[in-house]
C-alpha atoms as a PDB file:
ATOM      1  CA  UNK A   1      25.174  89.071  -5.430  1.00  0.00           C
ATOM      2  CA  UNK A   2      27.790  91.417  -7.506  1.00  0.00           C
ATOM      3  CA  UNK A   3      27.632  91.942 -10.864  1.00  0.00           C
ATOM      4  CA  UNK A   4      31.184  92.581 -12.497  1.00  0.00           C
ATOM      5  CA  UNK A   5      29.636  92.386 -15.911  1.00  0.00           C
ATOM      6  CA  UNK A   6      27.706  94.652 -18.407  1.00  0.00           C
ATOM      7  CA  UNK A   7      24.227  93.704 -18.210  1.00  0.00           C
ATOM      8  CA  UNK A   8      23.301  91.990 -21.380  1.00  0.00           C
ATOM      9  CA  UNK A   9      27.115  90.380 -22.311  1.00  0.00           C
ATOM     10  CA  UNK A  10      27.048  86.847 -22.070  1.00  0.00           C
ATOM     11  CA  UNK A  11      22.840  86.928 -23.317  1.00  0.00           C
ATOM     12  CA  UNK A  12      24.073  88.668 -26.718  1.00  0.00           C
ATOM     13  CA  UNK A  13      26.829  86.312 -27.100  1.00  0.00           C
ATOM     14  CA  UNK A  14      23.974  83.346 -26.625  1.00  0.00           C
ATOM     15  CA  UNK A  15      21.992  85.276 -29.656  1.00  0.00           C
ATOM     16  CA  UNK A  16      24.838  85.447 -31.378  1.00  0.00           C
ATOM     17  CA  UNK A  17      25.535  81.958 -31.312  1.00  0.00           C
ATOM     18  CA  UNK A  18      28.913  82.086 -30.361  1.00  0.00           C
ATOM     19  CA  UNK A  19      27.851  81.204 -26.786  1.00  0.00           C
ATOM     20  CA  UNK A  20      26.223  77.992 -25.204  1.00  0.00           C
ATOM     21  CA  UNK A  21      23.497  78.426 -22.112  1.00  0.00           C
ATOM     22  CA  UNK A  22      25.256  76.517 -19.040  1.00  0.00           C
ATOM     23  CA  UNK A  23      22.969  77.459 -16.565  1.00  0.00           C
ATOM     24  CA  UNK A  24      20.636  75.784 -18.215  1.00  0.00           C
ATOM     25  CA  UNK A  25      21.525  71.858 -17.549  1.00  0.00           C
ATOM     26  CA  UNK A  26      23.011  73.033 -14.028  1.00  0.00           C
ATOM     27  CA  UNK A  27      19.453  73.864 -12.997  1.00  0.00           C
ATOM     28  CA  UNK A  28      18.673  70.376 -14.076  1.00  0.00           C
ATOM     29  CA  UNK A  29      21.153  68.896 -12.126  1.00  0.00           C
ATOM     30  CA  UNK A  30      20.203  70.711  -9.335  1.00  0.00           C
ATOM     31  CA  UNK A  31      16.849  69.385  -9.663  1.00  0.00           C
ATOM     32  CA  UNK A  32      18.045  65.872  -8.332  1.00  0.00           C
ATOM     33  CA  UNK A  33      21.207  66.897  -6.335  1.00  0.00           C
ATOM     34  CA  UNK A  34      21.470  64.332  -3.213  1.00  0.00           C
ATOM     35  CA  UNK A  35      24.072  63.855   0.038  1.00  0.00           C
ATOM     36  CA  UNK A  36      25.732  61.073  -2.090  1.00  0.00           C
ATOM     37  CA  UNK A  37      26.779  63.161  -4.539  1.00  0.00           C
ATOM     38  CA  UNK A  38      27.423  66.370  -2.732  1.00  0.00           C
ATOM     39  CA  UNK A  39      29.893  63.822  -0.576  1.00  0.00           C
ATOM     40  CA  UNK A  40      31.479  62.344  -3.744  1.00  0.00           C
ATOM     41  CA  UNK A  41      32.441  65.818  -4.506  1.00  0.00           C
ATOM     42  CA  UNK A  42      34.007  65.850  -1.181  1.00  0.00           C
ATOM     43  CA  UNK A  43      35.855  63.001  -1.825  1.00  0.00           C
ATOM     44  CA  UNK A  44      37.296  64.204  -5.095  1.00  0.00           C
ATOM     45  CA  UNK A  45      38.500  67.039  -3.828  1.00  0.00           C
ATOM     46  CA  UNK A  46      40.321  65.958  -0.627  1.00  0.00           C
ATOM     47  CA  UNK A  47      41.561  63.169  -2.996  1.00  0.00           C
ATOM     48  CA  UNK A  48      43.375  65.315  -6.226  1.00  0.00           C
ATOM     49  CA  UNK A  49      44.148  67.941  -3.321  1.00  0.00           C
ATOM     50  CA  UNK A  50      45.484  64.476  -0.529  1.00  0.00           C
ATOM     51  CA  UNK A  51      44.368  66.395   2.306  1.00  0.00           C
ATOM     52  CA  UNK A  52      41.923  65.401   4.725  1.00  0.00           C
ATOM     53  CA  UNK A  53      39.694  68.635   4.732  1.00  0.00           C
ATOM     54  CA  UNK A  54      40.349  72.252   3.902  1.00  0.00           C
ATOM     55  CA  UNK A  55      39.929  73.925   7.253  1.00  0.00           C
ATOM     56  CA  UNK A  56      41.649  77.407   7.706  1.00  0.00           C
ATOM     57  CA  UNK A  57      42.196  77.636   3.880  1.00  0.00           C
ATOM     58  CA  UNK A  58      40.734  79.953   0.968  1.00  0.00           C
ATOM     59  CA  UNK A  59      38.963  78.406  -2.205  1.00  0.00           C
ATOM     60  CA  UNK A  60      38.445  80.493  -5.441  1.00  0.00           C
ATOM     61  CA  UNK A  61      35.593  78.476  -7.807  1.00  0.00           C
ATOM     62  CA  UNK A  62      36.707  79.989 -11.208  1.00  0.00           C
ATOM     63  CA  UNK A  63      33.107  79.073 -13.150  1.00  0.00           C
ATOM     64  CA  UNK A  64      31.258  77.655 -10.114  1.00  0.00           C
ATOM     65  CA  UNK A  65      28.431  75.998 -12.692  1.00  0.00           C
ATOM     66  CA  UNK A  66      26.523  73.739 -10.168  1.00  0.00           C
ATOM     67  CA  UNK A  67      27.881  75.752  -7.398  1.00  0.00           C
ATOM     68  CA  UNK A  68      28.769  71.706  -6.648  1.00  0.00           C
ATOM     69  CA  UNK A  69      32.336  72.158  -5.697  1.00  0.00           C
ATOM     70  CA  UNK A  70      31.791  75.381  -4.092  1.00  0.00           C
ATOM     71  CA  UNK A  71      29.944  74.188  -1.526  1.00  0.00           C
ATOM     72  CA  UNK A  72      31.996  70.889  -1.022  1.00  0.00           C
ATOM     73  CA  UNK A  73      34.718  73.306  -0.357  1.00  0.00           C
ATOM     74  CA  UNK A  74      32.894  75.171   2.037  1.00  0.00           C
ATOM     75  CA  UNK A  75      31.799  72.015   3.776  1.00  0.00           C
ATOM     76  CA  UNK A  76      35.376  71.015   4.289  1.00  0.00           C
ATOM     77  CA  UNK A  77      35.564  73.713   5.996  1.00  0.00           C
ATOM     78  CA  UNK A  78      36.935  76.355   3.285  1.00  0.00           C
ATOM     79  CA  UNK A  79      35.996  80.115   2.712  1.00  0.00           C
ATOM     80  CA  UNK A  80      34.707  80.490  -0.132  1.00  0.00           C
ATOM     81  CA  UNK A  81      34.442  82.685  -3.428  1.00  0.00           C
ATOM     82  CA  UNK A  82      32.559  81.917  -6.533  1.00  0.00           C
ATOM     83  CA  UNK A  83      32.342  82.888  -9.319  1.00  0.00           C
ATOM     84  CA  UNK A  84      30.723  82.644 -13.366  1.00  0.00           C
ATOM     85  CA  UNK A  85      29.714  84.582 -16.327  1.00  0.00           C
ATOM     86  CA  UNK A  86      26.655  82.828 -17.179  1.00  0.00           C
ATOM     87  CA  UNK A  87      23.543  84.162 -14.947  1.00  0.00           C
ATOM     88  CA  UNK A  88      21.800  81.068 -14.686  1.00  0.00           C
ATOM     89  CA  UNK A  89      24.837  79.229 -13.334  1.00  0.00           C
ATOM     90  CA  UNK A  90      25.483  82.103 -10.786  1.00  0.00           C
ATOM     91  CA  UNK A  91      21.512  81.218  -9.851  1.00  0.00           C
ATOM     92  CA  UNK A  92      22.215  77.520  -9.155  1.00  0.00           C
ATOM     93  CA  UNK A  93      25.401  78.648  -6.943  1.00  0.00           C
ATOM     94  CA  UNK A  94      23.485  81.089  -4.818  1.00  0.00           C
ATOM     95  CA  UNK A  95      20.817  78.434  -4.413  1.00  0.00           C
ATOM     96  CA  UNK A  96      23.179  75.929  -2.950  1.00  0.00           C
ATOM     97  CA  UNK A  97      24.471  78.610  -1.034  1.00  0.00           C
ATOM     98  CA  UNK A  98      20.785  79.442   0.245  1.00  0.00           C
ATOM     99  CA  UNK A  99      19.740  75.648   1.014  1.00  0.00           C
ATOM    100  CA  UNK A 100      23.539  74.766   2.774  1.00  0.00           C
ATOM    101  CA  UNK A 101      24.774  77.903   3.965  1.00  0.00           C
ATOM    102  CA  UNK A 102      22.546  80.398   4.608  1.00  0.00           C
ATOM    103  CA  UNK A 103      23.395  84.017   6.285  1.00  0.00           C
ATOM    104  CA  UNK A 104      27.251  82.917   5.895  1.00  0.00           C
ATOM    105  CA  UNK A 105      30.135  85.487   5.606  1.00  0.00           C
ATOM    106  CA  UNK A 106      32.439  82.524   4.313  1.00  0.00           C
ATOM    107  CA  UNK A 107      30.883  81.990   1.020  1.00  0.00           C
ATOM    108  CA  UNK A 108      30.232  84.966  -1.922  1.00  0.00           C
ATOM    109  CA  UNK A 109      28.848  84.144  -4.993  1.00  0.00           C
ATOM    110  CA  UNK A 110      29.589  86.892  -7.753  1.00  0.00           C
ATOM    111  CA  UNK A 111      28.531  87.281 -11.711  1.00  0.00           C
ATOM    112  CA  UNK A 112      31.967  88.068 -13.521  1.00  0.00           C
ATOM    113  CA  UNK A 113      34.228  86.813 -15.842  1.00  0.00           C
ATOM    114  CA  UNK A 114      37.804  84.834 -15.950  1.00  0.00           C
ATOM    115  CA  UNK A 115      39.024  87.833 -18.920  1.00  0.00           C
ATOM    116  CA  UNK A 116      37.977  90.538 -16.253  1.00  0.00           C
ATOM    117  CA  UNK A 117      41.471  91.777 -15.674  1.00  0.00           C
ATOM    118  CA  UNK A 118      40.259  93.894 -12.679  1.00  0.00           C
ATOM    119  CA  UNK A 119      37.689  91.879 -11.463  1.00  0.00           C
ATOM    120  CA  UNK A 120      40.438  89.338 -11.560  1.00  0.00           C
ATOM    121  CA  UNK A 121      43.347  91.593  -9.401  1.00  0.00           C
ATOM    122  CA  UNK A 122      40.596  92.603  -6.990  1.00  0.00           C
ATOM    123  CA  UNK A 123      40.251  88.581  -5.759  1.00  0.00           C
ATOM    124  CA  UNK A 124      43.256  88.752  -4.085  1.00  0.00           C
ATOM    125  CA  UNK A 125      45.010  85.279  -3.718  1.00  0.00           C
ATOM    126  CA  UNK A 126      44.009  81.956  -2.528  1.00  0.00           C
ATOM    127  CA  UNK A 127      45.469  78.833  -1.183  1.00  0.00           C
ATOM    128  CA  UNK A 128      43.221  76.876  -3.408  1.00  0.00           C
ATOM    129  CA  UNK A 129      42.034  78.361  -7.023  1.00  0.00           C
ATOM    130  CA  UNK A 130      39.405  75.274  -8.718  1.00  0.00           C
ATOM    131  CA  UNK A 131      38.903  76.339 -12.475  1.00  0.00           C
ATOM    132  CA  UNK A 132      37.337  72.715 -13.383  1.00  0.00           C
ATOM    133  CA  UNK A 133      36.069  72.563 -16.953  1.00  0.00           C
ATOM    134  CA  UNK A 134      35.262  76.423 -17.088  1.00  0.00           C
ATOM    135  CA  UNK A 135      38.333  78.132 -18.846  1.00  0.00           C
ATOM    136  CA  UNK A 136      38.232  76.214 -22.192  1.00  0.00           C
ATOM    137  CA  UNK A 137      34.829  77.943 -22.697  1.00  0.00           C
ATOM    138  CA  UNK A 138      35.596  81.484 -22.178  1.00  0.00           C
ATOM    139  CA  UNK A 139      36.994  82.096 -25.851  1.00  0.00           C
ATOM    140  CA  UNK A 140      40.811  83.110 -24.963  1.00  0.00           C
ATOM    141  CA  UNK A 141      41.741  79.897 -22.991  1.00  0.00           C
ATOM    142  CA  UNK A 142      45.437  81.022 -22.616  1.00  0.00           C
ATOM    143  CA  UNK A 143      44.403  83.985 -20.975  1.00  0.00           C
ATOM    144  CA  UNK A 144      42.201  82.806 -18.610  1.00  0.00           C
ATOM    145  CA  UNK A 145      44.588  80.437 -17.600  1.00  0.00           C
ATOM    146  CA  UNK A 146      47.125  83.241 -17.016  1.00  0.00           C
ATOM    147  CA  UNK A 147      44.691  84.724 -15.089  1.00  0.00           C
ATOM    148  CA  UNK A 148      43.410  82.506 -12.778  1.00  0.00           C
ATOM    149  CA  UNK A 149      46.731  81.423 -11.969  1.00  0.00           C
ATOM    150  CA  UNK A 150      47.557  84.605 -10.682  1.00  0.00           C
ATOM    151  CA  UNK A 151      45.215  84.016  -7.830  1.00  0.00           C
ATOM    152  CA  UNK A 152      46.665  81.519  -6.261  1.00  0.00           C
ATOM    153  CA  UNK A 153      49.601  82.555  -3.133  1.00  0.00           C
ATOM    154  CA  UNK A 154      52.736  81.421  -3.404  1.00  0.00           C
ATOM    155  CA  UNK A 155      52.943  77.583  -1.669  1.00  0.00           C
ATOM    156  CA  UNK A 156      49.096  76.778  -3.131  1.00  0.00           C
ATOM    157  CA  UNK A 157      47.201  74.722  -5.085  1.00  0.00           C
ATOM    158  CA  UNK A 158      45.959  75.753  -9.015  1.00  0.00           C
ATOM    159  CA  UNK A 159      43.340  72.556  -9.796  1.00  0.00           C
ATOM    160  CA  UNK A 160      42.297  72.814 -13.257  1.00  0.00           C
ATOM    161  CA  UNK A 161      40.432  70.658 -15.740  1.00  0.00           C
ATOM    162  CA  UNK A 162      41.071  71.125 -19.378  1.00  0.00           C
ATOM    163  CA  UNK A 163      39.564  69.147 -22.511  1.00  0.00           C
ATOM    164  CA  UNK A 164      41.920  66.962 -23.952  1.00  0.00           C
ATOM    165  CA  UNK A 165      43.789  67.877 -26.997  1.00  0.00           C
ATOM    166  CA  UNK A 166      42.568  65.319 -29.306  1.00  0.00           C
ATOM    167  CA  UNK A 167      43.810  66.839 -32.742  1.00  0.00           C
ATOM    168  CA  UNK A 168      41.639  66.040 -35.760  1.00  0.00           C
ATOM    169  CA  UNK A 169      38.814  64.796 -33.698  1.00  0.00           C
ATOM    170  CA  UNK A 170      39.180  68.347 -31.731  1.00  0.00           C
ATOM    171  CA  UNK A 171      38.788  69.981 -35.108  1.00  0.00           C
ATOM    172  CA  UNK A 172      35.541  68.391 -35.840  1.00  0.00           C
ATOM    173  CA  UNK A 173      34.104  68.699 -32.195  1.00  0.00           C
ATOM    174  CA  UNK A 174      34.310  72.788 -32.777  1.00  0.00           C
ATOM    175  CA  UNK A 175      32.654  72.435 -35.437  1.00  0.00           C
ATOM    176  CA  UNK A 176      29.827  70.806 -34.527  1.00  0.00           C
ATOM    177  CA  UNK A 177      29.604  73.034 -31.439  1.00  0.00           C
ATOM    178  CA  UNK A 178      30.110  76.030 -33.814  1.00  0.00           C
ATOM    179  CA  UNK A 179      27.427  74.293 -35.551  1.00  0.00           C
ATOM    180  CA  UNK A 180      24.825  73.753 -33.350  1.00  0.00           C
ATOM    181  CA  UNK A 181      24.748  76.925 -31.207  1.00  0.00           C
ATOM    182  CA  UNK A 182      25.000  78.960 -34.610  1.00  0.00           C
ATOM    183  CA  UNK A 183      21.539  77.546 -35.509  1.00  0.00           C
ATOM    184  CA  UNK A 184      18.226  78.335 -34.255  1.00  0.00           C
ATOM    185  CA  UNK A 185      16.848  76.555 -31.100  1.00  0.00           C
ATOM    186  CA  UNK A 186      14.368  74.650 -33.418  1.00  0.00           C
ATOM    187  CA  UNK A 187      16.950  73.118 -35.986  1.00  0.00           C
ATOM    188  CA  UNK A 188      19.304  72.243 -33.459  1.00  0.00           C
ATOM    189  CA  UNK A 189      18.359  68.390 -33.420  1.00  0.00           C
ATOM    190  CA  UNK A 190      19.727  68.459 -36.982  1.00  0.00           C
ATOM    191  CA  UNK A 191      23.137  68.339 -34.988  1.00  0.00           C
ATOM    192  CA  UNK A 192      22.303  67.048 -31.442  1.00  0.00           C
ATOM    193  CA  UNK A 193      20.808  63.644 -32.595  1.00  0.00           C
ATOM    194  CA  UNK A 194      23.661  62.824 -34.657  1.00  0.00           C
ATOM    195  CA  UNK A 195      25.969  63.097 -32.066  1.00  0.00           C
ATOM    196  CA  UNK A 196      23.966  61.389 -29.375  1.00  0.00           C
ATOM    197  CA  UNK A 197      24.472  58.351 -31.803  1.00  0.00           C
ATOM    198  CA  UNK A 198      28.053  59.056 -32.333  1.00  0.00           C
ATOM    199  CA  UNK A 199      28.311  58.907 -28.716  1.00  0.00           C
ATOM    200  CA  UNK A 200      26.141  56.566 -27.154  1.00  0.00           C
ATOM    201  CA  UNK A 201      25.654  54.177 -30.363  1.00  0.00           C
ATOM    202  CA  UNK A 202      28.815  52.356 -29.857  1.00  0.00           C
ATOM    203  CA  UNK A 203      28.255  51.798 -25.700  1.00  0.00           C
ATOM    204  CA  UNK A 204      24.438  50.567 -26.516  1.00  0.00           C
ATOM    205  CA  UNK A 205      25.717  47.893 -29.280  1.00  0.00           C
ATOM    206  CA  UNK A 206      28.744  46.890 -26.664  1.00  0.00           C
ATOM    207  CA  UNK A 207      26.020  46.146 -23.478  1.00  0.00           C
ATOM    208  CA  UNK A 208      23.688  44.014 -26.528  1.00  0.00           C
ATOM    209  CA  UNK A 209      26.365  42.317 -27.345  1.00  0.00           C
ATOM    210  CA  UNK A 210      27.615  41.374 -23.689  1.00  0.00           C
ATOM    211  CA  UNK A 211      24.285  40.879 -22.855  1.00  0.00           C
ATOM    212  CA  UNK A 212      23.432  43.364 -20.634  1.00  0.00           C
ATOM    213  CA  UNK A 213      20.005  45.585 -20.941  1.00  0.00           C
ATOM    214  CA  UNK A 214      20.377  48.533 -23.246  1.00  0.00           C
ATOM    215  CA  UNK A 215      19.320  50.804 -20.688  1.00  0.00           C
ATOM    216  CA  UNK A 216      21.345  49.686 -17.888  1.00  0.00           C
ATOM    217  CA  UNK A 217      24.060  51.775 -18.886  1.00  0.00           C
ATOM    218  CA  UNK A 218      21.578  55.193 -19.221  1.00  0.00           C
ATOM    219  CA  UNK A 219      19.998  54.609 -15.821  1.00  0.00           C
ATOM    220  CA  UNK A 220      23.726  54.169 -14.041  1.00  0.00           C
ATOM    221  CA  UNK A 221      25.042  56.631 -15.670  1.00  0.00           C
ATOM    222  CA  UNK A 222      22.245  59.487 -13.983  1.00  0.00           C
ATOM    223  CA  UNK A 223      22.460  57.860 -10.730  1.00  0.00           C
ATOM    224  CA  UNK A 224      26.728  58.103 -10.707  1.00  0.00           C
ATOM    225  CA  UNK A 225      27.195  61.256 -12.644  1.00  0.00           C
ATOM    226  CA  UNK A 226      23.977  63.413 -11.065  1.00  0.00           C
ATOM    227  CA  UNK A 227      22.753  64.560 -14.635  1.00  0.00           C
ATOM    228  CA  UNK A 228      21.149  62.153 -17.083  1.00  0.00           C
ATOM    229  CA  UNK A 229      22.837  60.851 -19.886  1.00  0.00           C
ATOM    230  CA  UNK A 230      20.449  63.220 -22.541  1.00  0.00           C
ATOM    231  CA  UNK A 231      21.304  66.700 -20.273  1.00  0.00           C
ATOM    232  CA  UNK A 232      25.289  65.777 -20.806  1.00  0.00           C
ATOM    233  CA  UNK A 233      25.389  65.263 -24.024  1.00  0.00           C
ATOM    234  CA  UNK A 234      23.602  68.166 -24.756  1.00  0.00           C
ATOM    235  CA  UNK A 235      26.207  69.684 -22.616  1.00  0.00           C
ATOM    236  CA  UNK A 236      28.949  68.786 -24.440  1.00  0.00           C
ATOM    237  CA  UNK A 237      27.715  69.462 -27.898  1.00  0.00           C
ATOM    238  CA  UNK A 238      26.247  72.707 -26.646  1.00  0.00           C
ATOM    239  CA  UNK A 239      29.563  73.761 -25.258  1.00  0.00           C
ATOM    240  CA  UNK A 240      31.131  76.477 -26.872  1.00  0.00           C
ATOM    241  CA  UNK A 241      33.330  78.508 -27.021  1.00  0.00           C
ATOM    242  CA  UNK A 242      35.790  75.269 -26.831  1.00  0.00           C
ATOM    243  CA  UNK A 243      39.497  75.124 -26.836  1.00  0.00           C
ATOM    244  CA  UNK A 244      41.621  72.149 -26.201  1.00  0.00           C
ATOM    245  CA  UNK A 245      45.166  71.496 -24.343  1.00  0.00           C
ATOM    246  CA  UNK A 246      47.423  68.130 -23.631  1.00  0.00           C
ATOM    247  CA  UNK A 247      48.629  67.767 -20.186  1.00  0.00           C
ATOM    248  CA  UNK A 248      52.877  68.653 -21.354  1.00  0.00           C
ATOM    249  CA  UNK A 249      50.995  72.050 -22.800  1.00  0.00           C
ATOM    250  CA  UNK A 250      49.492  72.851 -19.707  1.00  0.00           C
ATOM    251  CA  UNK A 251      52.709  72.141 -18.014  1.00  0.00           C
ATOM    252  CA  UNK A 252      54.776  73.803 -20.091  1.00  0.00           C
ATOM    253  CA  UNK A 253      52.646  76.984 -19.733  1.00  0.00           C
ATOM    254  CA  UNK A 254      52.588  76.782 -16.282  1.00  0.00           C
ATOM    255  CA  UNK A 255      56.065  76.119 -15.584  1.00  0.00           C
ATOM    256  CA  UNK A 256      57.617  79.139 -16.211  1.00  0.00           C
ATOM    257  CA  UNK A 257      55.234  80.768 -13.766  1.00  0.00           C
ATOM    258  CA  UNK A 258      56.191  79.047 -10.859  1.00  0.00           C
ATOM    259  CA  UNK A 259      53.777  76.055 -11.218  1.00  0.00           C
ATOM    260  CA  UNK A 260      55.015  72.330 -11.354  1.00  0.00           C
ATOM    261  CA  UNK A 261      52.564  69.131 -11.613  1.00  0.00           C
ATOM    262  CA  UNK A 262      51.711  67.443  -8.060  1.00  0.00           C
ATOM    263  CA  UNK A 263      48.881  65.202  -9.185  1.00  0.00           C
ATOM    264  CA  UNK A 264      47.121  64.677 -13.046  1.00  0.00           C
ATOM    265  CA  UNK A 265      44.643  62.534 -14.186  1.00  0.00           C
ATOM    266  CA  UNK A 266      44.720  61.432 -17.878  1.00  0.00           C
ATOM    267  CA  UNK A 267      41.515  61.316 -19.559  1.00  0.00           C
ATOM    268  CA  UNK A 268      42.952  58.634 -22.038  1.00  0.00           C
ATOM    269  CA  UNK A 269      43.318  56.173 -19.345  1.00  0.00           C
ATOM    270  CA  UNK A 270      39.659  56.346 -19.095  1.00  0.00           C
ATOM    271  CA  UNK A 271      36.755  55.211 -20.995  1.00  0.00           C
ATOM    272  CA  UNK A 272      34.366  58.484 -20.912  1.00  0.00           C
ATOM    273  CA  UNK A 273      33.943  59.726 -24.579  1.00  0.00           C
ATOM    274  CA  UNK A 274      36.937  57.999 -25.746  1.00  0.00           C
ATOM    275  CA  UNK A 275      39.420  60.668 -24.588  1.00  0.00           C
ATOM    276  CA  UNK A 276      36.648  63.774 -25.434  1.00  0.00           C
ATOM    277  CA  UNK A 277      36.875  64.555 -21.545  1.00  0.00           C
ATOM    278  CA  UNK A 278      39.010  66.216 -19.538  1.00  0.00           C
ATOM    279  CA  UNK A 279      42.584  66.064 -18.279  1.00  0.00           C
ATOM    280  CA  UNK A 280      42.305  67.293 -14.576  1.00  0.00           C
ATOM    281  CA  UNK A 281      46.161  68.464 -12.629  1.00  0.00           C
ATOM    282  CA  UNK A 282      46.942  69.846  -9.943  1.00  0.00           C
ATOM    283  CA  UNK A 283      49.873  72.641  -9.748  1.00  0.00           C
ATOM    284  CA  UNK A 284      51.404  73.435  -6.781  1.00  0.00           C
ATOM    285  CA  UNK A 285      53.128  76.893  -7.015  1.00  0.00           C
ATOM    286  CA  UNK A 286      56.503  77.870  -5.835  1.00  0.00           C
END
């Protein structure tokens, strides 16, 4: 594994509080990782992408987290680069790479960040550059998106998956992130268990009322999403730094760099968090 990063970075930014522990709930997920889901990722990948596999190609996993897409790439027959700036989630990427892929020369798993402008130029290009849910945490969103879009060769694929622009309600959500990593790991329920309500209040009172279990929903929702309902929310209220974009934004941003719109999913259209998720596109560049 490389390390692109001074030793120490992204730990004093977590004592800071200015930073939220990713690794952490990917090792979690790890912990009950299955074929199902590794083949779901599959799916949503050839899907947003509409090919059938990704033989022949190159795939650049701009914060890798699980490592989960990474090696769905690689298993559609992709080489593979990865990348993140938290340690832990580098960890769970090499593991995956360990269990799946041992010994390869078509998979590299590297410590560095999206705002390393030379660790960035020395990627080369790629026909496929995956930054899904990563860049809105790095603290200069814009940049990283520059960035990262600079890796991908001229007739490929940027997907990307940014938190919806929500306004007010995007306001308050910093905040609270601001909030909760800014305090120690003791007091933090004074922020978490509030939101859990916020969040999952509303669903539990909906499945009373149509007569469905009040767990039903919380045992579903591990089995389809591969983290339990607890882990993610602690994920999202964790995550920070935290920036927010609409999809004409992102478009407009991208435009003048050569990037137009192939596919986009709208998070609004949707029922997860009420629009607090994110909008994924895919950009095809010129």
């Amino acid at each position: 594994m490389a390390r692109t990063v001074p030793t120490g970075s992204h730990a004093d930014e977590v004592a800071q509080g200015s930073r939220f522990e990713f690794g952490e709930n990917w090792r979690a997920f790890l912990a009950g990782l299955d074929e199902a889901r590794i083949e779901e990722a599959e799916k949503s990948l050839r899907e947003m992408l509409e090919v059938p596999d990704l033989a022949g190609r190159s795939f650049l996993d701009v914060g890798s987290g699980s490592g989960l897409f990474s090696l769905a790439a690689r298993r559609l027959g992709a080489s593979v680069t990865s990348f993140d700036y938290d340690p832990q989630s580098v960890a769970c990427t090499e593991e995956l790479r360990r269990r799946y892929f041992a010994g390869t020369d078509q998979w590299r798993v590297v410590e560095a960040s999206a705002l390393d402008e030379g660790f960035m130029a020395s990627l080369g290009t790629y026909d496929v550059v995956y930054a899904w849910g990563s860049l809105h945490h790095t603290g200069a969103m814009w940049r990283a998106i520059d960035l990262t879009a600079e890796r991908v060769k001229p007739g490929g694929r940027l997907f990307i998956a940014i938190y919806n622009d929500m306004g007010w309600a995007s306001h308050t959500w910093r905040w609270v992130k601001h909030s909760y990593n800014s305090l120690p790991p003791a007091l933090r329920w004074i922020v978490l268990w509030p939101a859990f309500a916020w969040i999952w209040g509303p669903m539990v009172i909906i499945d009373a009322l149509r007569g469905k279990g009040p767990l039903s929903r919380w045992r579903n929702y591990a089995r389809n999403r591969g983290m339990s309902a607890w882990r993610d929310v602690v994920d999202w209220v964790g995550g920070y730094p935290y920036e927010v974009a609409s999809i004409p934004a992102l478009e407009d941003h991208l435009r003048p760099l050569g990037f137009s719109a192939t596919k986009v999913e709208d998070v609004k259209r949707g029922r997860f968090r009420r629009g607090h998720g994110c909008n994924q596109i895919v950009f095809s560049r010129a």
